[in-house]
PDB file of N, CA and C in Angstrom:
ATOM      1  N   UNK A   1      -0.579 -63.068  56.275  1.00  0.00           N
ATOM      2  CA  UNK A   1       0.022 -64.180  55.557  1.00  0.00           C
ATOM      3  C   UNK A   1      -0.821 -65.430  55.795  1.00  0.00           C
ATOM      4  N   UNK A   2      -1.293 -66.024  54.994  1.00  0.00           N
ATOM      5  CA  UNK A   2      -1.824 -67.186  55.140  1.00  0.00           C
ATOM      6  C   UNK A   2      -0.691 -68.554  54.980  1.00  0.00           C
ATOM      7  N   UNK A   3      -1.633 -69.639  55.480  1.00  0.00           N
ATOM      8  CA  UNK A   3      -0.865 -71.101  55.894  1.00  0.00           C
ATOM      9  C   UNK A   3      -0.505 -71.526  54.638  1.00  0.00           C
ATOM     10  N   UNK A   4       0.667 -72.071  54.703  1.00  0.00           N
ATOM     11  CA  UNK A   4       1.866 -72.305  53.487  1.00  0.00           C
ATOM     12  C   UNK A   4       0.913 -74.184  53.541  1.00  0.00           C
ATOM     13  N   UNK A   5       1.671 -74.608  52.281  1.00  0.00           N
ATOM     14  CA  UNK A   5       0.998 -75.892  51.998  1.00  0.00           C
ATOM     15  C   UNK A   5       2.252 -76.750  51.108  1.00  0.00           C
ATOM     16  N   UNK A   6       2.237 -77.879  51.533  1.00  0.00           N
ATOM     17  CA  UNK A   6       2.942 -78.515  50.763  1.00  0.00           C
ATOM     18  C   UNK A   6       1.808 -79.395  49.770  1.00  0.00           C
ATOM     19  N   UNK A   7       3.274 -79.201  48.958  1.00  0.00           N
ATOM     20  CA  UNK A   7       2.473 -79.944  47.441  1.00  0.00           C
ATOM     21  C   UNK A   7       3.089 -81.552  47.168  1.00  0.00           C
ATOM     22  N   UNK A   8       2.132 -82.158  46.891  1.00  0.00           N
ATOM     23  CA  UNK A   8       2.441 -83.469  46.317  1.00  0.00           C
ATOM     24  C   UNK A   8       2.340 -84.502  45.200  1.00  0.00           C
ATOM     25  N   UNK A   9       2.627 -85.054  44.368  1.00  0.00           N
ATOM     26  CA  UNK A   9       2.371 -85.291  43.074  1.00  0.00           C
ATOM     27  C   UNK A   9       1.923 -86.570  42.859  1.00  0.00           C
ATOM     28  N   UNK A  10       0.095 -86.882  42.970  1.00  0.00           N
ATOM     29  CA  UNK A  10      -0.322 -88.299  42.124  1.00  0.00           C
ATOM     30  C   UNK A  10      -0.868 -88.147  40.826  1.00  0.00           C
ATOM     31  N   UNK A  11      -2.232 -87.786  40.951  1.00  0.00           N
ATOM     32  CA  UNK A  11      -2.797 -87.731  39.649  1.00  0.00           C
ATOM     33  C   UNK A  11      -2.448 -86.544  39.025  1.00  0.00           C
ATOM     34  N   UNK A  12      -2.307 -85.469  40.034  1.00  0.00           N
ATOM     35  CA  UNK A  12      -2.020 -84.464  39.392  1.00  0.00           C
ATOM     36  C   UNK A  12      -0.928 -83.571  40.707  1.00  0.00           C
ATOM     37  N   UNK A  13      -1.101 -82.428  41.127  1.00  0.00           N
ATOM     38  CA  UNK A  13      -0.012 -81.735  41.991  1.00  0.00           C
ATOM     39  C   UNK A  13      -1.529 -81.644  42.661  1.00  0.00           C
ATOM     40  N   UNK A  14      -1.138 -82.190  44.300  1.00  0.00           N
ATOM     41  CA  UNK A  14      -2.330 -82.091  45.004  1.00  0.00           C
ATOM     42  C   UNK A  14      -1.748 -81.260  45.958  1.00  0.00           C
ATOM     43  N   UNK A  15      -2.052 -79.979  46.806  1.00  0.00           N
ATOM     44  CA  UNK A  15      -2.073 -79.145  47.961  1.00  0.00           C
ATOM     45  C   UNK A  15      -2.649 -79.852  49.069  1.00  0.00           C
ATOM     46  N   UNK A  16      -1.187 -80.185  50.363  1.00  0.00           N
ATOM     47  CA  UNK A  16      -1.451 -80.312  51.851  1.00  0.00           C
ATOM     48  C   UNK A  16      -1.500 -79.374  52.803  1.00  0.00           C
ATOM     49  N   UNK A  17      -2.745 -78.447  52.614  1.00  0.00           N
ATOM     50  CA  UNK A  17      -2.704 -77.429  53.403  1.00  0.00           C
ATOM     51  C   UNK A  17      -3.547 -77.794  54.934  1.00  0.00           C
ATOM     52  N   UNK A  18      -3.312 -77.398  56.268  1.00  0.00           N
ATOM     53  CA  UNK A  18      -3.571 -77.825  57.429  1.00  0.00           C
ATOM     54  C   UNK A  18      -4.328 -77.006  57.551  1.00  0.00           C
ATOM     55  N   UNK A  19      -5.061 -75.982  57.027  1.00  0.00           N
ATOM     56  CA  UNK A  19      -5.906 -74.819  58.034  1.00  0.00           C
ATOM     57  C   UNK A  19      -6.749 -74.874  58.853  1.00  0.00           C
ATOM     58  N   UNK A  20      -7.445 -74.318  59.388  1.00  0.00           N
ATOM     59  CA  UNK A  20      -8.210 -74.376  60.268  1.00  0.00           C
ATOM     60  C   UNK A  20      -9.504 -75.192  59.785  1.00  0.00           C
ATOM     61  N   UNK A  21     -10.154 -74.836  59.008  1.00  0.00           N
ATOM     62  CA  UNK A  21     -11.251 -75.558  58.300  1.00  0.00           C
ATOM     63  C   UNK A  21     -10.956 -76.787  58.025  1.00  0.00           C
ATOM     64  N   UNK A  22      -9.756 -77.559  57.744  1.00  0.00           N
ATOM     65  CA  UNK A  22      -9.509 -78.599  57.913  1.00  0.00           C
ATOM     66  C   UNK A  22      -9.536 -79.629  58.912  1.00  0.00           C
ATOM     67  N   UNK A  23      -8.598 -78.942  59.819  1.00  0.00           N
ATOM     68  CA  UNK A  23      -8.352 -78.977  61.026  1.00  0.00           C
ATOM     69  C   UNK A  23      -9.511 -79.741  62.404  1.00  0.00           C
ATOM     70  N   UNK A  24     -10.767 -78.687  61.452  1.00  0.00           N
ATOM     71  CA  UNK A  24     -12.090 -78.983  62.229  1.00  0.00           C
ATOM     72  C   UNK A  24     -12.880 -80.140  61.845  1.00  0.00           C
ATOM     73  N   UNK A  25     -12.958 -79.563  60.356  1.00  0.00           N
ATOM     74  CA  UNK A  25     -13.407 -80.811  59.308  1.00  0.00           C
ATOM     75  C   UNK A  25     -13.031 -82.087  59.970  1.00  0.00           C
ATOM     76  N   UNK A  26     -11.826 -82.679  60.000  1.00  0.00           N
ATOM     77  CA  UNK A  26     -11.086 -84.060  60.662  1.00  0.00           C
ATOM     78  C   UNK A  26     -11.451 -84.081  61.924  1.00  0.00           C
ATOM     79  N   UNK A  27     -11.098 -83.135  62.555  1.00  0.00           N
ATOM     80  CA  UNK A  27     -12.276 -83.610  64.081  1.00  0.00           C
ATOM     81  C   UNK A  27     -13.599 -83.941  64.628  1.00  0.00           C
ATOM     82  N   UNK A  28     -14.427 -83.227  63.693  1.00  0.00           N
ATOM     83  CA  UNK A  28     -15.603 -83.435  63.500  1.00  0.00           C
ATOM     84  C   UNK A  28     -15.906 -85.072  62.874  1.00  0.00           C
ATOM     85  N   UNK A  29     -15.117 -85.312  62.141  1.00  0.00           N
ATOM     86  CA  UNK A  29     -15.016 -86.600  61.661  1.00  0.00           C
ATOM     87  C   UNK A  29     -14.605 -87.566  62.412  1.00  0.00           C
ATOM     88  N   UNK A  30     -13.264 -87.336  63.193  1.00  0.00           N
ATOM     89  CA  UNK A  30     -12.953 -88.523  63.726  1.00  0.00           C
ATOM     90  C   UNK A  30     -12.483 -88.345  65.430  1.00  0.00           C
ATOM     91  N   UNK A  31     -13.038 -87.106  65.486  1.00  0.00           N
ATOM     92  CA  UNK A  31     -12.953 -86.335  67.121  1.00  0.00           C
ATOM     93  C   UNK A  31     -11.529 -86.363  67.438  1.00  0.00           C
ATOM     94  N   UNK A  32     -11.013 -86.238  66.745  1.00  0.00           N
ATOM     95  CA  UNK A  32      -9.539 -86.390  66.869  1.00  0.00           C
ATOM     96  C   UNK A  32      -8.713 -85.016  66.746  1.00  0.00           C
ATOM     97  N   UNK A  33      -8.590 -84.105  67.912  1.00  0.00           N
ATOM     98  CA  UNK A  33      -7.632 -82.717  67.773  1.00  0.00           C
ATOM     99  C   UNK A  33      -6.496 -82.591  66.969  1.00  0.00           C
ATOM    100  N   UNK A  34      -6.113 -82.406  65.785  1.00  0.00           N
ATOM    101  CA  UNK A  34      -4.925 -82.561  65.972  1.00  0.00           C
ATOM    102  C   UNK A  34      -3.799 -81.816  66.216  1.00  0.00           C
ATOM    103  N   UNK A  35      -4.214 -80.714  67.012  1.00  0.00           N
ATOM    104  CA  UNK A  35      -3.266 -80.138  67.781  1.00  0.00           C
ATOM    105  C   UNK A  35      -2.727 -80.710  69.103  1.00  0.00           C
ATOM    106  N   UNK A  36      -3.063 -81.689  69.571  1.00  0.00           N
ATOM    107  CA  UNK A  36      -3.027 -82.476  71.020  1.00  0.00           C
ATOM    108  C   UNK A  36      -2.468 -83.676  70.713  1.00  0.00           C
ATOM    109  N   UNK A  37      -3.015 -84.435  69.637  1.00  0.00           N
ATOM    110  CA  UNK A  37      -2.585 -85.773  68.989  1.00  0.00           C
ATOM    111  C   UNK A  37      -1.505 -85.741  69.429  1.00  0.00           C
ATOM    112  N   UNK A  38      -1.314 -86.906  70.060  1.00  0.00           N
ATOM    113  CA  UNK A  38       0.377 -87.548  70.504  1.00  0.00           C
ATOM    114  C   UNK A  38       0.961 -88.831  69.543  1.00  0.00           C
ATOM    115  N   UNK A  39      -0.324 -90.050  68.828  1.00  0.00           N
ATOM    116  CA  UNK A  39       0.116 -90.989  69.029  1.00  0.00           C
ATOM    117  C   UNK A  39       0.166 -90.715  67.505  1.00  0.00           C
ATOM    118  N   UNK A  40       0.921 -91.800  66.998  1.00  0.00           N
ATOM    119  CA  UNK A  40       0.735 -91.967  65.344  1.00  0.00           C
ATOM    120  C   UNK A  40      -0.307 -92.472  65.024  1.00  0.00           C
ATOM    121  N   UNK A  41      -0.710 -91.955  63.839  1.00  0.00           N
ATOM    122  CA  UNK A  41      -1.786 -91.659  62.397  1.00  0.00           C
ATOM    123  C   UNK A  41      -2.118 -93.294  62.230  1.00  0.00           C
ATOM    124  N   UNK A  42      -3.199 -94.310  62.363  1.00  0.00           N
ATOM    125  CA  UNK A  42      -3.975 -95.345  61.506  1.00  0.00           C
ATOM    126  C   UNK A  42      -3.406 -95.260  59.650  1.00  0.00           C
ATOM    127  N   UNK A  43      -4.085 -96.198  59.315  1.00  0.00           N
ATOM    128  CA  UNK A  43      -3.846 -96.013  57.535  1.00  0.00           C
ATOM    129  C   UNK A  43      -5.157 -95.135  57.290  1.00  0.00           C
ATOM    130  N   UNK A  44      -6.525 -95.656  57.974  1.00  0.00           N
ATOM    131  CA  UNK A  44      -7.487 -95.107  58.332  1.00  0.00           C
ATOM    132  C   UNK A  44      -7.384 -93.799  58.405  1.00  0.00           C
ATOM    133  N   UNK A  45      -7.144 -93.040  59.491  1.00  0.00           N
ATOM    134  CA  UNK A  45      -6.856 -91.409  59.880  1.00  0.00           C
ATOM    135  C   UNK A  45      -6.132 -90.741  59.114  1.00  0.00           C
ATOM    136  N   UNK A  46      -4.526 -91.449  58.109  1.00  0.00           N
ATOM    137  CA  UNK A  46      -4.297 -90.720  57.296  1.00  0.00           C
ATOM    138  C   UNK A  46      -4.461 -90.639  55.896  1.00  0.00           C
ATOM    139  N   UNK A  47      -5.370 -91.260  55.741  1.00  0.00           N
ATOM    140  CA  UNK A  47      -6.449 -91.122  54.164  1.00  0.00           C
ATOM    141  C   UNK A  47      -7.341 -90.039  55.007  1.00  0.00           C
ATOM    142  N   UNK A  48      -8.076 -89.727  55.542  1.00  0.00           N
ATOM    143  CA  UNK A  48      -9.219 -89.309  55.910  1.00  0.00           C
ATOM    144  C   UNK A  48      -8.265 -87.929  55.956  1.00  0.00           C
ATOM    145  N   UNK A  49      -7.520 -88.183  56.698  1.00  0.00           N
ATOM    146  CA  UNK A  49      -6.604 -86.596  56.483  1.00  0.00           C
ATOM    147  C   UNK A  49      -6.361 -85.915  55.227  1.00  0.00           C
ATOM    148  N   UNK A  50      -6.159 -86.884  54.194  1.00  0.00           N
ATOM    149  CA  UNK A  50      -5.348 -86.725  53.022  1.00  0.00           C
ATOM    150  C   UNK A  50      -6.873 -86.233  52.413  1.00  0.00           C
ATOM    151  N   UNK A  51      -7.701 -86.831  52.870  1.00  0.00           N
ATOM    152  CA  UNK A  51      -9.123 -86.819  51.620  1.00  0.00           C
ATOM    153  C   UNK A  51      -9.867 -85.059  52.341  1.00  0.00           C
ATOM    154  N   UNK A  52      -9.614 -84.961  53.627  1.00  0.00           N
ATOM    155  CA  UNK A  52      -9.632 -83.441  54.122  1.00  0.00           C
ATOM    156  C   UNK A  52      -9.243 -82.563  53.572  1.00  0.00           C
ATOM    157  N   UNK A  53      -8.050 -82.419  53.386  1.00  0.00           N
ATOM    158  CA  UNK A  53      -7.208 -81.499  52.738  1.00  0.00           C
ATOM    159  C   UNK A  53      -7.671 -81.166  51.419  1.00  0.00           C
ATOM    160  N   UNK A  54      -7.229 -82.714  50.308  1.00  0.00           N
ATOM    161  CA  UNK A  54      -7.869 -82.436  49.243  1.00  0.00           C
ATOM    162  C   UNK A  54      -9.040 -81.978  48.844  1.00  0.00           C
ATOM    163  N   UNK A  55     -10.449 -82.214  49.605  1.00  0.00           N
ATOM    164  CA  UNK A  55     -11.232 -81.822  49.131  1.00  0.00           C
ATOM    165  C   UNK A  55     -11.622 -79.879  49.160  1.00  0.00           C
ATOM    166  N   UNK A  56     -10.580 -79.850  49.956  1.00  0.00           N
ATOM    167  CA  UNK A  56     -10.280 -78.008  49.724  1.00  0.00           C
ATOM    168  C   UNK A  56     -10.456 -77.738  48.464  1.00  0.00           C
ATOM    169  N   UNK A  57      -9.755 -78.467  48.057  1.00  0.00           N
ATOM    170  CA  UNK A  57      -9.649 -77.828  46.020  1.00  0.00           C
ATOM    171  C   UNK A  57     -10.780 -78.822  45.375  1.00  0.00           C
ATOM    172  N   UNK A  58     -11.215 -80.078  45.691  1.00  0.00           N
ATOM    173  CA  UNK A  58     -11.891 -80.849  45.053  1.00  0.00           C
ATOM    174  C   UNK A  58     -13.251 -81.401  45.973  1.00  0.00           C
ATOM    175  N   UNK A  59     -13.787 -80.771  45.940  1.00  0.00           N
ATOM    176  CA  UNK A  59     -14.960 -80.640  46.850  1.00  0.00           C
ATOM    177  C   UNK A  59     -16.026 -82.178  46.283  1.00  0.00           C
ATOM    178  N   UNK A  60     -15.765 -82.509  45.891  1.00  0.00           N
ATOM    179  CA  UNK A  60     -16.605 -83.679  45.278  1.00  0.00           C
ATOM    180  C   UNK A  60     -16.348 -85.216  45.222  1.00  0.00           C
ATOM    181  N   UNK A  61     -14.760 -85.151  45.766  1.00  0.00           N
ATOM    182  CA  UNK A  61     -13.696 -86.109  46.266  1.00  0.00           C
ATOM    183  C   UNK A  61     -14.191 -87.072  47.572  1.00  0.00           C
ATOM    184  N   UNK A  62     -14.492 -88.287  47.030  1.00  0.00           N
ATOM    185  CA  UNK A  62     -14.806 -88.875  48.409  1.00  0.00           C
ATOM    186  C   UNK A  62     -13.940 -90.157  49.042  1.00  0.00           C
ATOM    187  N   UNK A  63     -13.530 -90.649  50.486  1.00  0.00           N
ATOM    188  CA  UNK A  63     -12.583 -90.717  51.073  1.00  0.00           C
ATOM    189  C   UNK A  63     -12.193 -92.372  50.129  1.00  0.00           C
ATOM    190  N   UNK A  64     -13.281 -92.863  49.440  1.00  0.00           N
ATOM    191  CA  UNK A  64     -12.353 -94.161  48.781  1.00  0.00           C
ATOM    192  C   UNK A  64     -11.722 -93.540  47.336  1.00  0.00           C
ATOM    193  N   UNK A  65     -12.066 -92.077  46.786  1.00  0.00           N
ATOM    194  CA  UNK A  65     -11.735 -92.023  45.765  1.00  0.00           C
ATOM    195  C   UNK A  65      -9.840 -91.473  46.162  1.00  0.00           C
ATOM    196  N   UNK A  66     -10.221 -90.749  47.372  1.00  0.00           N
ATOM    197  CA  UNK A  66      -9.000 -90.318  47.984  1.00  0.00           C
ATOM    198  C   UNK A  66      -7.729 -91.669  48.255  1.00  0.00           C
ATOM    199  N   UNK A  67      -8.353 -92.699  48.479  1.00  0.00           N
ATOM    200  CA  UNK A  67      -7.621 -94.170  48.875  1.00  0.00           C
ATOM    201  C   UNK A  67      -7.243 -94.516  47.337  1.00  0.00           C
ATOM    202  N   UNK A  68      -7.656 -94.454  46.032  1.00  0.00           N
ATOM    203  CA  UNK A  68      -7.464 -94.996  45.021  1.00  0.00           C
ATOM    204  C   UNK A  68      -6.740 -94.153  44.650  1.00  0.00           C
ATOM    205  N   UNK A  69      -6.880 -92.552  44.715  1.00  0.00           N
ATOM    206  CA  UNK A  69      -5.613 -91.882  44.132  1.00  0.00           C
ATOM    207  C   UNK A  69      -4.178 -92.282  44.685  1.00  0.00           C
ATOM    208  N   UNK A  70      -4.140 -92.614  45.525  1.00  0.00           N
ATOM    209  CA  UNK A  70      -2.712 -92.721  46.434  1.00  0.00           C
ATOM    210  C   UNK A  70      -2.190 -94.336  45.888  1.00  0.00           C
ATOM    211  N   UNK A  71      -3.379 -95.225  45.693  1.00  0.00           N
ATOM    212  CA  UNK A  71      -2.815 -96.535  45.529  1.00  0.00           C
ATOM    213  C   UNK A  71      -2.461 -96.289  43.789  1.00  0.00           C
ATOM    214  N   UNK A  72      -2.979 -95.637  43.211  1.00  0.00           N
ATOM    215  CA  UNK A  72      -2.597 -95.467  42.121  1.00  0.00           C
ATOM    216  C   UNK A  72      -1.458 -95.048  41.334  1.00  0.00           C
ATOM    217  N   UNK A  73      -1.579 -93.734  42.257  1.00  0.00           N
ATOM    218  CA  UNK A  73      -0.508 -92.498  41.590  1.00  0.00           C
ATOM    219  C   UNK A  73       1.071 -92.246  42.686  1.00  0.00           C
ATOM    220  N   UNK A  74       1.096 -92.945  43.532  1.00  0.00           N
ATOM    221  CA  UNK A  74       2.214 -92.699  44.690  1.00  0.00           C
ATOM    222  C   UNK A  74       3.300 -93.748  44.135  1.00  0.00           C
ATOM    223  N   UNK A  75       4.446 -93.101  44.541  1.00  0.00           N
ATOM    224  CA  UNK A  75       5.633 -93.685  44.113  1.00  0.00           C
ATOM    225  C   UNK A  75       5.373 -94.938  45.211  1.00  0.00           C
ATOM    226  N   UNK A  76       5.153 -94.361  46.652  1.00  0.00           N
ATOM    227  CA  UNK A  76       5.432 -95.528  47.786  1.00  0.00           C
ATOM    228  C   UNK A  76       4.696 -94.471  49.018  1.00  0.00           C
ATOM    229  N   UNK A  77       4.633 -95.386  49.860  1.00  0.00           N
ATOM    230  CA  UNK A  77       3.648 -94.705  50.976  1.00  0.00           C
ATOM    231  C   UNK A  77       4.238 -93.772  51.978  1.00  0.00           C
ATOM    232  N   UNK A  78       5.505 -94.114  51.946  1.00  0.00           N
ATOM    233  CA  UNK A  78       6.303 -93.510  53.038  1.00  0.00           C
ATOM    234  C   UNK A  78       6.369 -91.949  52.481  1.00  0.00           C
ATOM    235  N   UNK A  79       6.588 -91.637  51.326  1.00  0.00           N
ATOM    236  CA  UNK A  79       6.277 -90.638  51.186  1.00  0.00           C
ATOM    237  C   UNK A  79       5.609 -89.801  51.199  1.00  0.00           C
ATOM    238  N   UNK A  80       3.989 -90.438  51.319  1.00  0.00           N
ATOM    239  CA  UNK A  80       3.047 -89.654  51.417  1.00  0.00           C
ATOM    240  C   UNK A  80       2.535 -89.460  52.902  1.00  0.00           C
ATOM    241  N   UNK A  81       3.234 -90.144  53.351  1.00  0.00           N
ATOM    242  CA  UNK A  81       2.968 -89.964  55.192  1.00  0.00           C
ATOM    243  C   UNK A  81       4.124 -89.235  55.594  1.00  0.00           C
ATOM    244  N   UNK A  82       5.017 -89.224  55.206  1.00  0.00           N
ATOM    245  CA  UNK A  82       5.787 -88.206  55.196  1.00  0.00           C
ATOM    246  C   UNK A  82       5.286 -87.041  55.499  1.00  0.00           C
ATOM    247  N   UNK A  83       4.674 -86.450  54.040  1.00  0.00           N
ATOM    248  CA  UNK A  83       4.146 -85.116  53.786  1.00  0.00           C
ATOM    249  C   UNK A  83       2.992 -84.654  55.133  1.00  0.00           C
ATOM    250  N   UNK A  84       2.298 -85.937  55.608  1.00  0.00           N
ATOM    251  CA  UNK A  84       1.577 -85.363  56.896  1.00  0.00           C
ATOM    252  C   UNK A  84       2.186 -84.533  57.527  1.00  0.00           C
ATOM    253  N   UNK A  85       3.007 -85.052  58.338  1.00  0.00           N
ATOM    254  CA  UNK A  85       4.083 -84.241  59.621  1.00  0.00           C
ATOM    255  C   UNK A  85       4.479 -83.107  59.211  1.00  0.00           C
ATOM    256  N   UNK A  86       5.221 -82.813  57.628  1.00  0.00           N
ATOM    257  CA  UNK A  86       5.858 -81.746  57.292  1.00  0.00           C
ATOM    258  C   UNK A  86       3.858 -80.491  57.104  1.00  0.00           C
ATOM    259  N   UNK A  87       3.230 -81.055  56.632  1.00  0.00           N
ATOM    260  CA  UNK A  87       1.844 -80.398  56.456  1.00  0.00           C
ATOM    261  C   UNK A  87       1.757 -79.634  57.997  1.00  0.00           C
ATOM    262  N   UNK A  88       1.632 -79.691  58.964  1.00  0.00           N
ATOM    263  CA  UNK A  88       1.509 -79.802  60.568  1.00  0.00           C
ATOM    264  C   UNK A  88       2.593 -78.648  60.724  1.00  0.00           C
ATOM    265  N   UNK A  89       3.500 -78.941  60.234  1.00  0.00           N
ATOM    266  CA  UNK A  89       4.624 -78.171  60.888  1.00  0.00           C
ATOM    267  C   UNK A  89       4.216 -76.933  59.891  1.00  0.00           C
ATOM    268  N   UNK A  90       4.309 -77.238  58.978  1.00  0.00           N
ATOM    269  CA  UNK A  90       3.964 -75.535  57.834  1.00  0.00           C
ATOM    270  C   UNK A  90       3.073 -75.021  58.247  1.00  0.00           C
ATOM    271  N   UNK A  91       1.889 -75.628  58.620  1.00  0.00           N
ATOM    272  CA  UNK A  91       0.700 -74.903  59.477  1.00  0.00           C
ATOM    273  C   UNK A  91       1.224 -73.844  60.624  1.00  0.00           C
ATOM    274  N   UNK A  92       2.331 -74.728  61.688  1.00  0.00           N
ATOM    275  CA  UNK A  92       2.413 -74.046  62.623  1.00  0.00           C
ATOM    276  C   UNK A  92       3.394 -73.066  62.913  1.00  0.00           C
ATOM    277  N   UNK A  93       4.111 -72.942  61.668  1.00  0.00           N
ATOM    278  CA  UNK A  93       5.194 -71.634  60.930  1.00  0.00           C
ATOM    279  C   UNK A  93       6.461 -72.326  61.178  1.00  0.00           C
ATOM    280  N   UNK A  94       6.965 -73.836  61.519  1.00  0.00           N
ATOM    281  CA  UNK A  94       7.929 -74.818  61.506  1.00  0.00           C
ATOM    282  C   UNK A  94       8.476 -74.929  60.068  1.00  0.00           C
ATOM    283  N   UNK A  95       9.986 -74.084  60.135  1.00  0.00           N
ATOM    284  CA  UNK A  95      10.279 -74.306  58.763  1.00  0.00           C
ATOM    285  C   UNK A  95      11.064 -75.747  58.438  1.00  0.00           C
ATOM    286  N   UNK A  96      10.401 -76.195  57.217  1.00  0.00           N
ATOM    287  CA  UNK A  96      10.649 -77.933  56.783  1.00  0.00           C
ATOM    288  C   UNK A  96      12.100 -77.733  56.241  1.00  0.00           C
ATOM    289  N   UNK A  97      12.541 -78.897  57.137  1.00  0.00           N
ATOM    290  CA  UNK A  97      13.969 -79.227  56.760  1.00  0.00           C
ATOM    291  C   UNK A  97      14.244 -80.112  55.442  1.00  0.00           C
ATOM    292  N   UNK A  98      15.620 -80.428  55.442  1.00  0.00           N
ATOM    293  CA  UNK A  98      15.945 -80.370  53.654  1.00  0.00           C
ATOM    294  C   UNK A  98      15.715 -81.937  54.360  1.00  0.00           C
ATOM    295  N   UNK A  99      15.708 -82.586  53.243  1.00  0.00           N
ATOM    296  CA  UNK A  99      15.105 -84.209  52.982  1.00  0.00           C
ATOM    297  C   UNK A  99      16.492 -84.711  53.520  1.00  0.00           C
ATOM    298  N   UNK A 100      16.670 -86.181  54.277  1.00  0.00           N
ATOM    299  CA  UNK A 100      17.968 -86.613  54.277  1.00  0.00           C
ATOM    300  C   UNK A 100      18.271 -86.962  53.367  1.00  0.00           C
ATOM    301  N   UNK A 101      17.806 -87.996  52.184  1.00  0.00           N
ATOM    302  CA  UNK A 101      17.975 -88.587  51.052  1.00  0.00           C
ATOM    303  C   UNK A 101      18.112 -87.060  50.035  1.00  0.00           C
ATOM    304  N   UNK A 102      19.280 -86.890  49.298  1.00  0.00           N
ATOM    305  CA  UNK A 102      19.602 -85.805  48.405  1.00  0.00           C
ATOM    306  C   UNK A 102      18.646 -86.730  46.856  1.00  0.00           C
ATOM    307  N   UNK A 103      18.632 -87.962  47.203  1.00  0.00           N
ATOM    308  CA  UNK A 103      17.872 -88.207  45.781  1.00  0.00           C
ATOM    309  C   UNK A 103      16.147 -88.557  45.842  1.00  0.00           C
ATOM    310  N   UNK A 104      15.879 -88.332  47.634  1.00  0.00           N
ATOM    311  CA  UNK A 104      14.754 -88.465  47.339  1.00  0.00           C
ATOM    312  C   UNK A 104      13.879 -86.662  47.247  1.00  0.00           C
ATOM    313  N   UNK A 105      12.805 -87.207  46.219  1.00  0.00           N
ATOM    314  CA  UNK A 105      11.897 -86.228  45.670  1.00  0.00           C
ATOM    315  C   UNK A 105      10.779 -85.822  47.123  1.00  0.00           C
ATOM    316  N   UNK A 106      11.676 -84.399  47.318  1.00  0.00           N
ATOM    317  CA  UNK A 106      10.892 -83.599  48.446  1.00  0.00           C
ATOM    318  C   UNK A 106       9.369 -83.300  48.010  1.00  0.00           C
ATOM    319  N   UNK A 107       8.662 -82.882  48.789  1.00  0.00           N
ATOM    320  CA  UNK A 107       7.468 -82.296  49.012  1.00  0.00           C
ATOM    321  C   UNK A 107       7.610 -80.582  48.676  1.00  0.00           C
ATOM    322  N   UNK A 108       7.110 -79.848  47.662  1.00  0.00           N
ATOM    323  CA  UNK A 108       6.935 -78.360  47.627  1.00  0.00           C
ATOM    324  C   UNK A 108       6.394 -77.833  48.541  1.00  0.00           C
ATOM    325  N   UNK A 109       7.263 -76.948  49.359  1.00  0.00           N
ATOM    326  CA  UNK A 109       7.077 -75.750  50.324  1.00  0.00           C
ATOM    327  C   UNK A 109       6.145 -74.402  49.799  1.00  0.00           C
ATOM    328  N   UNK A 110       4.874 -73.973  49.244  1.00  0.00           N
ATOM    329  CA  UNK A 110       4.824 -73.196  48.700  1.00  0.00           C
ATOM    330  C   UNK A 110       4.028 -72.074  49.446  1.00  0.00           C
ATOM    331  N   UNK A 111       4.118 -70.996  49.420  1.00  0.00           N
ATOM    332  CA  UNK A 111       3.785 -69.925  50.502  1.00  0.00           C
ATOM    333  C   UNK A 111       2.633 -68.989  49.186  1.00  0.00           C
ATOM    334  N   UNK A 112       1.397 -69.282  50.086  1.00  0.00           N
ATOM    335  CA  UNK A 112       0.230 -68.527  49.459  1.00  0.00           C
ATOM    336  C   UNK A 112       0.672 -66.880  48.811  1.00  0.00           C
ATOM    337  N   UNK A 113      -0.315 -67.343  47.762  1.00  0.00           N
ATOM    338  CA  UNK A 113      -0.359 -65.867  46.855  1.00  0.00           C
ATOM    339  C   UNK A 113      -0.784 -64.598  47.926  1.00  0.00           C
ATOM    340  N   UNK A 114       0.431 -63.135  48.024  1.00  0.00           N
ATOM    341  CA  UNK A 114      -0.368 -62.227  49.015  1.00  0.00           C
ATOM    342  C   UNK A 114      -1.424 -62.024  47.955  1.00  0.00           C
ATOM    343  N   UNK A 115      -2.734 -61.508  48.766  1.00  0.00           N
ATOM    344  CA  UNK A 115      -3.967 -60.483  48.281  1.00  0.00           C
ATOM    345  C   UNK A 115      -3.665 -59.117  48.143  1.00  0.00           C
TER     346      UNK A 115
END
C-alpha cells in the first residue's frame, strides 16, 4: 500500500503527499528532519514544504511560483497549514479526523491506486 495524500484545491486539485522522496527533498533543503521536528513551521518552511510536495506532479514548479499559487487561489491560510499536519499524519498511517467546523471545506483523504 502506498502513502495516502491529501488533496487541496487552488489552481487546480493539488496532492499533499509526505513520502519519502519528499521527506528528503525538504531536508536536503532546509536540513530540517521532519520526523524529529518539534517546533512549528516558518511561512518560509511551509511554502518550501508545499512547493516539495507539489513538484511531485509538477516538476517545473518553482518555490515563488508555489507562494503565488496559494496567494492567489486559497480561500485563507489557515487552511492550507492545516493540510500540513493532516499530510504528516497520513504519511504515518494516522487516520485524519472529521473537521470541527461541519461547514468548513475538509482536505481529501485519498488512498493510492493498488498496482
Amino acid at each position: 500500500m502506498a502513502i495516502p495524500s491529501i488533496t487541496i484545491q487552488l489552481d487546480k486539485p493539488r496532492r499533499l503527499r509526505l513520502g519519502m522522496g519528499v521527506s528528503v527533498a525538504f531536508e536536503q533543503l532546509t536540513g530540517i528532519n521532519l520526523f524529529t521536528f518539534q517546533k512549528e513551521l516558518s511561512a518560509t518552511l511551509c511554502c518550501q514544504l508545499l512547493w516539495m510536495m507539489f513538484k511531485e506532479e509538477d516538476p517545473e514548479l518553482t518555490l515563488e511560483q508555489t507562494a503565488r499559487l496559494i496567494d492567489d487561489n486559497a480561500d485563507n491560510l489557515g487552511s492550507i497549514l492545516k493540510s500540513l499536519p493532516q499530510a504528516l499524519r497520513a504519511a504515518q498511517g494516522v487516520k485524519i479526523e472529521e473537521e470541527e467546523d461541519p461547514n468548513a471545506e475538509a482536505p481529501i483523504v485519498e488512498e493510492p491506486a493498488k498496482k
